[in-house]
Protein backbone atom coordinates (compact mmCIF):
# COMPACT_ATOMS: atom_id res chain seq x y z
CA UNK A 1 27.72 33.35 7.64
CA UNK A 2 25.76 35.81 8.67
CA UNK A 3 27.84 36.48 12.14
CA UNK A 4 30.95 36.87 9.81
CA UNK A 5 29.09 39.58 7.67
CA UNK A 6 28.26 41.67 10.72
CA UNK A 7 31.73 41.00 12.33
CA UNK A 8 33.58 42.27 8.42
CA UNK A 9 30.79 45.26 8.33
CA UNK A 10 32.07 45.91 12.35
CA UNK A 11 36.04 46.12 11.46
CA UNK A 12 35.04 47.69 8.14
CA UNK A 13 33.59 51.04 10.19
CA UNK A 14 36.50 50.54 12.88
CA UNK A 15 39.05 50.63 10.05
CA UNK A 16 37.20 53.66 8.01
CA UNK A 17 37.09 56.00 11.17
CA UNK A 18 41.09 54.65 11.81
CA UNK A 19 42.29 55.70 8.40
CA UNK A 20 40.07 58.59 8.35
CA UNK A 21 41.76 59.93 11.65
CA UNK A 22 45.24 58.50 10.68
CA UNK A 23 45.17 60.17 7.33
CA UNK A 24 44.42 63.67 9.07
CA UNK A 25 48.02 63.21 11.02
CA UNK A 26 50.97 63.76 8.91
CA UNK A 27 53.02 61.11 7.79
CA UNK A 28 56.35 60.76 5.68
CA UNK A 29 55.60 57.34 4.39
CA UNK A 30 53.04 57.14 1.78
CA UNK A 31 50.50 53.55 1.82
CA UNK A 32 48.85 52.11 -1.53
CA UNK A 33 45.71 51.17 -1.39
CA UNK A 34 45.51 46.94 -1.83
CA UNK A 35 44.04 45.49 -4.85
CA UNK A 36 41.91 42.75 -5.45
CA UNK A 37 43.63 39.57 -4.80
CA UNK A 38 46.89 41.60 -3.56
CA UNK A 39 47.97 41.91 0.35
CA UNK A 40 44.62 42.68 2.56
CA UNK A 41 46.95 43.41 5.54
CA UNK A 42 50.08 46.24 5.73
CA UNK A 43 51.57 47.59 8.88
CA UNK A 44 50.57 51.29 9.46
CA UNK A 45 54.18 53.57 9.30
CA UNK A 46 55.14 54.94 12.31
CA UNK A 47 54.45 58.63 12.88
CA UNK A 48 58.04 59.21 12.96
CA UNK A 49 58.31 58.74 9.33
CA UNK A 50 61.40 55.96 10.08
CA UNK A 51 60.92 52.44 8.40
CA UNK A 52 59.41 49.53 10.82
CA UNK A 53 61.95 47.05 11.99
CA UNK A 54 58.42 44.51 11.49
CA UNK A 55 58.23 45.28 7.98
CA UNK A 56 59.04 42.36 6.31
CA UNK A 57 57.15 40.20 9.16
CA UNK A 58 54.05 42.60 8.52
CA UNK A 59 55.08 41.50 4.63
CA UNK A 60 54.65 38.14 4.68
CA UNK A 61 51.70 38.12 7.35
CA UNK A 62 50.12 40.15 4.48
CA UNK A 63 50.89 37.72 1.97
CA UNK A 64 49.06 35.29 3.65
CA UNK A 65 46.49 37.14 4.09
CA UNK A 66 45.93 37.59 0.85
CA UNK A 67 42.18 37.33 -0.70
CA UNK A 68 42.83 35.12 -3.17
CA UNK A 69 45.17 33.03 -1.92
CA UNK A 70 42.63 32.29 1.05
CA UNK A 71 39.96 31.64 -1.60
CA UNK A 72 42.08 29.15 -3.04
CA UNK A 73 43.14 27.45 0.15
CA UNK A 74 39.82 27.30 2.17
CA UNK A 75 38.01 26.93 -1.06
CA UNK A 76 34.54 28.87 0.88
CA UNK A 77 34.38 32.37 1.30
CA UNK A 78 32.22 31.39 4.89
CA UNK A 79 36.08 29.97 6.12
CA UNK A 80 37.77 32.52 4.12
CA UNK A 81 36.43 35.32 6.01
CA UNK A 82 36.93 33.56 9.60
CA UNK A 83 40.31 33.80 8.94
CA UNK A 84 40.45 37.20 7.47
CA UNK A 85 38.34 38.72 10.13
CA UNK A 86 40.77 36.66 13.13
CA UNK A 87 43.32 38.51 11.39
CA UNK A 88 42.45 42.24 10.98
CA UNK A 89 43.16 44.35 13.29
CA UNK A 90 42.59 48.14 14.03
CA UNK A 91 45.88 49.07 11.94
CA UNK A 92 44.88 47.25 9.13
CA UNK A 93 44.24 49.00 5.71
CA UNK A 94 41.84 47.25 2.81
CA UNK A 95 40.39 48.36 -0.43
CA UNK A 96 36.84 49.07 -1.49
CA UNK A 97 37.26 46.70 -3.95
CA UNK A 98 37.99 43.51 -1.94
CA UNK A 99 35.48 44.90 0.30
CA UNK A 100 32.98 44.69 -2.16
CA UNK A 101 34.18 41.45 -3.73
CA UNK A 102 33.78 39.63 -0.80
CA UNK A 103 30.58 41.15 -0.13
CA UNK A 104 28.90 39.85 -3.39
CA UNK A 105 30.51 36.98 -3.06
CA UNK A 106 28.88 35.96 0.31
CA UNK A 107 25.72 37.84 -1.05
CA UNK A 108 25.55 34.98 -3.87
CA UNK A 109 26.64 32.64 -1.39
CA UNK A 110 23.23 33.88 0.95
CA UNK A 111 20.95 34.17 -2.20
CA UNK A 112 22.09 30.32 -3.05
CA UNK A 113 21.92 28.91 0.26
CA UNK A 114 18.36 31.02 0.93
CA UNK A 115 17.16 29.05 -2.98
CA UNK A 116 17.95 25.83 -1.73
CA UNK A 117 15.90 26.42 1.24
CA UNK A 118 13.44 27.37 -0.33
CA UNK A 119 13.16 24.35 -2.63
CA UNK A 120 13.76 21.90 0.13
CA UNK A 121 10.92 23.63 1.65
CA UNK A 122 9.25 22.86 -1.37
CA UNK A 123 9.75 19.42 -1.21
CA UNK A 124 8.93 19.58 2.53
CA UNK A 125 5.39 20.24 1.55
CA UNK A 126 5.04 18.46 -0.87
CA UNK A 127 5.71 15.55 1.32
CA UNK A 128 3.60 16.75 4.11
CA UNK A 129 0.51 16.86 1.67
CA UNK A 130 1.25 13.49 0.22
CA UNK A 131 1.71 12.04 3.76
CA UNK A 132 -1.46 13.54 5.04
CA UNK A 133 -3.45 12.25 1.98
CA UNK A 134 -2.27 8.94 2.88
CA UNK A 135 -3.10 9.35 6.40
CA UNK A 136 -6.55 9.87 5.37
CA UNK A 137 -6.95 7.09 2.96
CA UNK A 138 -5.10 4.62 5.90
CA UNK A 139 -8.25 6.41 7.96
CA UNK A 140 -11.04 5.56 5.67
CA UNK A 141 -9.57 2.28 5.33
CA UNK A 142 -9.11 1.71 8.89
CA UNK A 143 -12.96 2.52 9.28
CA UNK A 144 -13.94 0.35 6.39
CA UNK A 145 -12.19 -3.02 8.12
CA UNK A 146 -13.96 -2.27 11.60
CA UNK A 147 -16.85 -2.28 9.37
CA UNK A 148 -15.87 -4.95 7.94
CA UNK A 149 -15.04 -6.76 10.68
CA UNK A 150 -18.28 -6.17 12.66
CA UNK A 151 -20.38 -7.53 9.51
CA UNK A 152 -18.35 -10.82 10.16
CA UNK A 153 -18.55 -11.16 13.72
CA UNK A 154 -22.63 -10.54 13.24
CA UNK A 155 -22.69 -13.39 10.31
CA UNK A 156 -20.65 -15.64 12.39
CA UNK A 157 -23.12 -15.24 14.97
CA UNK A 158 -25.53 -15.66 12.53
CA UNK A 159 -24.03 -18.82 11.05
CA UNK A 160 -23.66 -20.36 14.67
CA UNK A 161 -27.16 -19.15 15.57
CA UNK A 162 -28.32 -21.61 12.40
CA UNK A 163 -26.11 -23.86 13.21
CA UNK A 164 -27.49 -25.12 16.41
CA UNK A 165 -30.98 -24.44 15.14
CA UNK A 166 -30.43 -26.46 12.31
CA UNK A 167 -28.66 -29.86 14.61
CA UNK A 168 -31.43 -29.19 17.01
CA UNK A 169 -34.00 -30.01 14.04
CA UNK A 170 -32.23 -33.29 13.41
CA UNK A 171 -32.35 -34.24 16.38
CA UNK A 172 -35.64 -33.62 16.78
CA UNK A 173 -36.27 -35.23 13.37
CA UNK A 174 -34.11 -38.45 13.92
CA UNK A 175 -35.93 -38.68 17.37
CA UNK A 176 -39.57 -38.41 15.30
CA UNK A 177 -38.78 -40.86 13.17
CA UNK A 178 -37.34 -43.52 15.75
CA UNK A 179 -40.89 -43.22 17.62
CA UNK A 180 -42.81 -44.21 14.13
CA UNK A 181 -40.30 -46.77 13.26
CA UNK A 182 -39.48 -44.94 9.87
CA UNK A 183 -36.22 -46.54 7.93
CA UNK A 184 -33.56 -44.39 6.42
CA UNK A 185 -35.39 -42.67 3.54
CA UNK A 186 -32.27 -43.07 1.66
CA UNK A 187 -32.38 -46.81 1.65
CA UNK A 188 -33.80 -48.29 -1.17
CA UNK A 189 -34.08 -51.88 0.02
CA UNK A 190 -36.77 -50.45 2.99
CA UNK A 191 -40.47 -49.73 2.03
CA UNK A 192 -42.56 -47.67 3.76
CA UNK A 193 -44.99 -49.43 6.42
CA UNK A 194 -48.43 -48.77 4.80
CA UNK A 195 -51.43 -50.17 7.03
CA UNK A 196 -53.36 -52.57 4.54
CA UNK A 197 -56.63 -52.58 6.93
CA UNK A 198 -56.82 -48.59 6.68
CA UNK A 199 -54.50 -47.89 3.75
CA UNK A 200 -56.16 -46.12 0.47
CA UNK A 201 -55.67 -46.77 -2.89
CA UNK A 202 -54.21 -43.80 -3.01
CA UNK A 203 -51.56 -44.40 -0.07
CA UNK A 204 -50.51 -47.09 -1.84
CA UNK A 205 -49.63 -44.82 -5.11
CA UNK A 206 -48.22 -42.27 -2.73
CA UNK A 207 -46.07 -44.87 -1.46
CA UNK A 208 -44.78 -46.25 -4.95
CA UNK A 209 -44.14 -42.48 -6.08
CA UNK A 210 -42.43 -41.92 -2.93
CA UNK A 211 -39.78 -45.12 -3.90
CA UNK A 212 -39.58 -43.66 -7.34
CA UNK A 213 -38.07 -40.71 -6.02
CA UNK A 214 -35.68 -41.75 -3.78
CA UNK A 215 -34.81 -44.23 -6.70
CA UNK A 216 -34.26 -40.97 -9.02
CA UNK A 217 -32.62 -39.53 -6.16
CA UNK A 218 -30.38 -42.44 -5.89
CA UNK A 219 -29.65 -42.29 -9.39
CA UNK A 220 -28.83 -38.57 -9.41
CA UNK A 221 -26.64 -38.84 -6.71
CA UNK A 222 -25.04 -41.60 -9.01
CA UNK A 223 -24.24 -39.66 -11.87
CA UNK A 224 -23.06 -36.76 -10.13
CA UNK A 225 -20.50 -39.03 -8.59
CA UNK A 226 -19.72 -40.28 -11.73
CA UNK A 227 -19.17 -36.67 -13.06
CA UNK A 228 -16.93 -35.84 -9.92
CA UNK A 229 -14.78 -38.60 -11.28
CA UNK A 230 -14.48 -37.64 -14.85
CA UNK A 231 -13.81 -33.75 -13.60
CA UNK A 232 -10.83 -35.72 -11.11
CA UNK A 233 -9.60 -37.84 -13.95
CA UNK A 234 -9.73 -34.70 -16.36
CA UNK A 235 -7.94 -32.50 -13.65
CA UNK A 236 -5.11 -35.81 -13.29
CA UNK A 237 -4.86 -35.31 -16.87
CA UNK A 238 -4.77 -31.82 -16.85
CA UNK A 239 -1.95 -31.77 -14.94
CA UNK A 240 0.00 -34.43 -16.20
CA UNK A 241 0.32 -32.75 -19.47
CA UNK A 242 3.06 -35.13 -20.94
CA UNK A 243 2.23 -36.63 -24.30
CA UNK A 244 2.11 -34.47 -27.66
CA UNK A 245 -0.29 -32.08 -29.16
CA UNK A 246 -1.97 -34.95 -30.83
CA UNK A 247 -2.78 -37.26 -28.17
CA UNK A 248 -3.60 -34.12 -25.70
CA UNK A 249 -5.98 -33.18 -28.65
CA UNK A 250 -7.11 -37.09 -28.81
CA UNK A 251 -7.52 -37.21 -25.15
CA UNK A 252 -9.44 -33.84 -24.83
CA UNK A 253 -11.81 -35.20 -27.21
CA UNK A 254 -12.21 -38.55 -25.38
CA UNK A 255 -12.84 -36.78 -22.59
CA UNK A 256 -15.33 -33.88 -23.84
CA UNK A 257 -17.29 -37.08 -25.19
CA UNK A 258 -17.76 -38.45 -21.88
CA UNK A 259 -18.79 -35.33 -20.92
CA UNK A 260 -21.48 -34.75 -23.15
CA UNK A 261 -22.87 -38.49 -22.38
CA UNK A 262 -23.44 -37.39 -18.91
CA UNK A 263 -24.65 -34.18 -19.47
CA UNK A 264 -27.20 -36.18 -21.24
CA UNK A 265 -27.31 -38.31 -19.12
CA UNK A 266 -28.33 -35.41 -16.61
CA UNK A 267 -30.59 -34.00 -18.71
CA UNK A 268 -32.72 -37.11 -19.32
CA UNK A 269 -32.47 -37.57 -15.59
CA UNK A 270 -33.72 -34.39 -15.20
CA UNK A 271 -36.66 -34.60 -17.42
CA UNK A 272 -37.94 -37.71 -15.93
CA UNK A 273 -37.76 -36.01 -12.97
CA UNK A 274 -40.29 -32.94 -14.02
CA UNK A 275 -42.46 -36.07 -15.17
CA UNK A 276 -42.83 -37.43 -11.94
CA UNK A 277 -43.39 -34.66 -10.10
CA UNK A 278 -46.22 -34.18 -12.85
CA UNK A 279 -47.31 -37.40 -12.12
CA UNK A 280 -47.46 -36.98 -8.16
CA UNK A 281 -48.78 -33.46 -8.66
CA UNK A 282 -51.51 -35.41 -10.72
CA UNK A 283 -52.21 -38.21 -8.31
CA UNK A 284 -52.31 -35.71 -5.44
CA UNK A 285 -55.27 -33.41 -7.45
CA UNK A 286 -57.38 -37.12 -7.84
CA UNK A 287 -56.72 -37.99 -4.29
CA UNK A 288 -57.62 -34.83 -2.99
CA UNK A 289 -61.06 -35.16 -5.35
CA UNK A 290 -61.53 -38.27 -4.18
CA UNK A 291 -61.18 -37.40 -0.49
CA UNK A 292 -63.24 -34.41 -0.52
CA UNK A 293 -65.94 -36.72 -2.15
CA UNK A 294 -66.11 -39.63 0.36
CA UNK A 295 -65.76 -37.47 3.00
CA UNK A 296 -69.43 -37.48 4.85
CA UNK A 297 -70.96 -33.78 4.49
């Protein structure tokens, strides 16, 4: 658009200093200026002062020249001033007033174009800050997962680390207890060997409390088993939600029931527990007095 400006401001001076030096010569035919949407183009009269024979060709060339009519056909001023500027020529005349209707027109044209620019500009930056803030959060997140990621691979070397120290132990344990002949601590139909020539009274109460706990042990282990089973029955039931509100209701309360008997279960359980370590914390204190006073000084 901008070539076509400076190509229509080009002819524009050509054609002023033309008519300027045209109207100086005399001439018998007289020309009317064009006005706006009229002819842009007329053949010049010969300086003879005859009429043309390429009158009524430089007629109709004219009327399709005309502003509005290319307006209206090209529907852009930008194509609408190709063709006018193909078509002038030295010897053509136009008015100021096309001139300068054409002029604002591709003016407004420039000042819309130049606001559309500038908002998609706008937008440009817009998106350029939002894609650079996003680049930077990707960053600190990219820095956060190495982190991440090196924390793991030092607790997974950790984890192994215990790993073998803790299978080396067992073995080392299982191998211990094979060279003193030592049952499964676990089994409750075993006893511990106790010596009778060199065994104390209190090795012998040792030994029972030792039994007792496993026993308790045993038993805990028992009723957390049992509890396992009520949570898998209650999670069967859970999900096999099937029967009405009033049997769900019935079942959940059959069920919370059972609960509560173990939890007392557990609880009772548990206190006799804290007895018994009472008890060997007890029997530990007497056999410690008692040791310290047959000892020889």
């Amino acid at each position: 658009m901008t070539d076509a400006v400076r190509r229509l401001t080009s002819t524009l001076f050509n054609l002023v200093f033309s008519t300027s030096t045209t109207a100086s010569a005399p001439s018998t035919t007289a020309q009317t200026p064009l006005a706006f949407g009229t002819s842009l183009t007329t053949p010049l009269s010969t300086a003879s002062g005859g009429v043309s024979s390429t009158e009524p060709a430089g007629a109709d060339a004219a009327s399709k020249l005309s502003l509005k009519g290319l307006l209206e056909k090209e529907g852009s001023v930008g194509s609408a001033c190709s063709q006018l500027l193909a078509a002038l020529t030295a010897d053509t005349e136009i008015s100021f007033a096309d001139l300068s209707a054409v002029t604002q027109k591709m003016i407004m044209d420039l000042a819309a174009d130049e606001r559309s620019f500038l908002n998609c500009l706008l937008e440009l930056n817009a998106y350029d800050r939002q894609l650079w803030e996003n680049m930077q959060r990707i960053t600190d997140v990219e820095s956060k997962l190495v982190t991440l990621e090196q924390k793991q691979d030092k607790m997974m070397y950790d984890i192994s680390s215990i790993n073998e120290e803790q299978k080396a132990l067992d073995a080392v344990v299982t191998a211990l207890e094979k060279d003193l002949g030592l049952p499964d601590w676990t089994d409750q139909n075993h006893s511990l060997p106790v010596d009778a020539l060199a065994a104390t009274p209190g090795d012998v109460k040792r030994q029972q409390l030792l039994q007792l706990l496993i026993s308790v042990d045993s038993q805990i282990k028992e009723a957390d088993s049992d509890l396992q089973e009520i949570i898998d029955q209650v999670s069967a039931l859970h999900k096999s939600k099937t029967a009405v509100s009033n049997s769900k209701k019935y079942t959940e309360d059959q069920v919370a029931q059972i609960l509560k008997n173990q939890m007392e279960t557990l609880i009772y359980v548990d206190k006799k527990t804290g007895e018994l370590d009472a008890k060997v914390d007890e029997f530990k204190d007497v056999l410690d007095g008692r040791n310290s006073t047959l000892s020889p000084p």
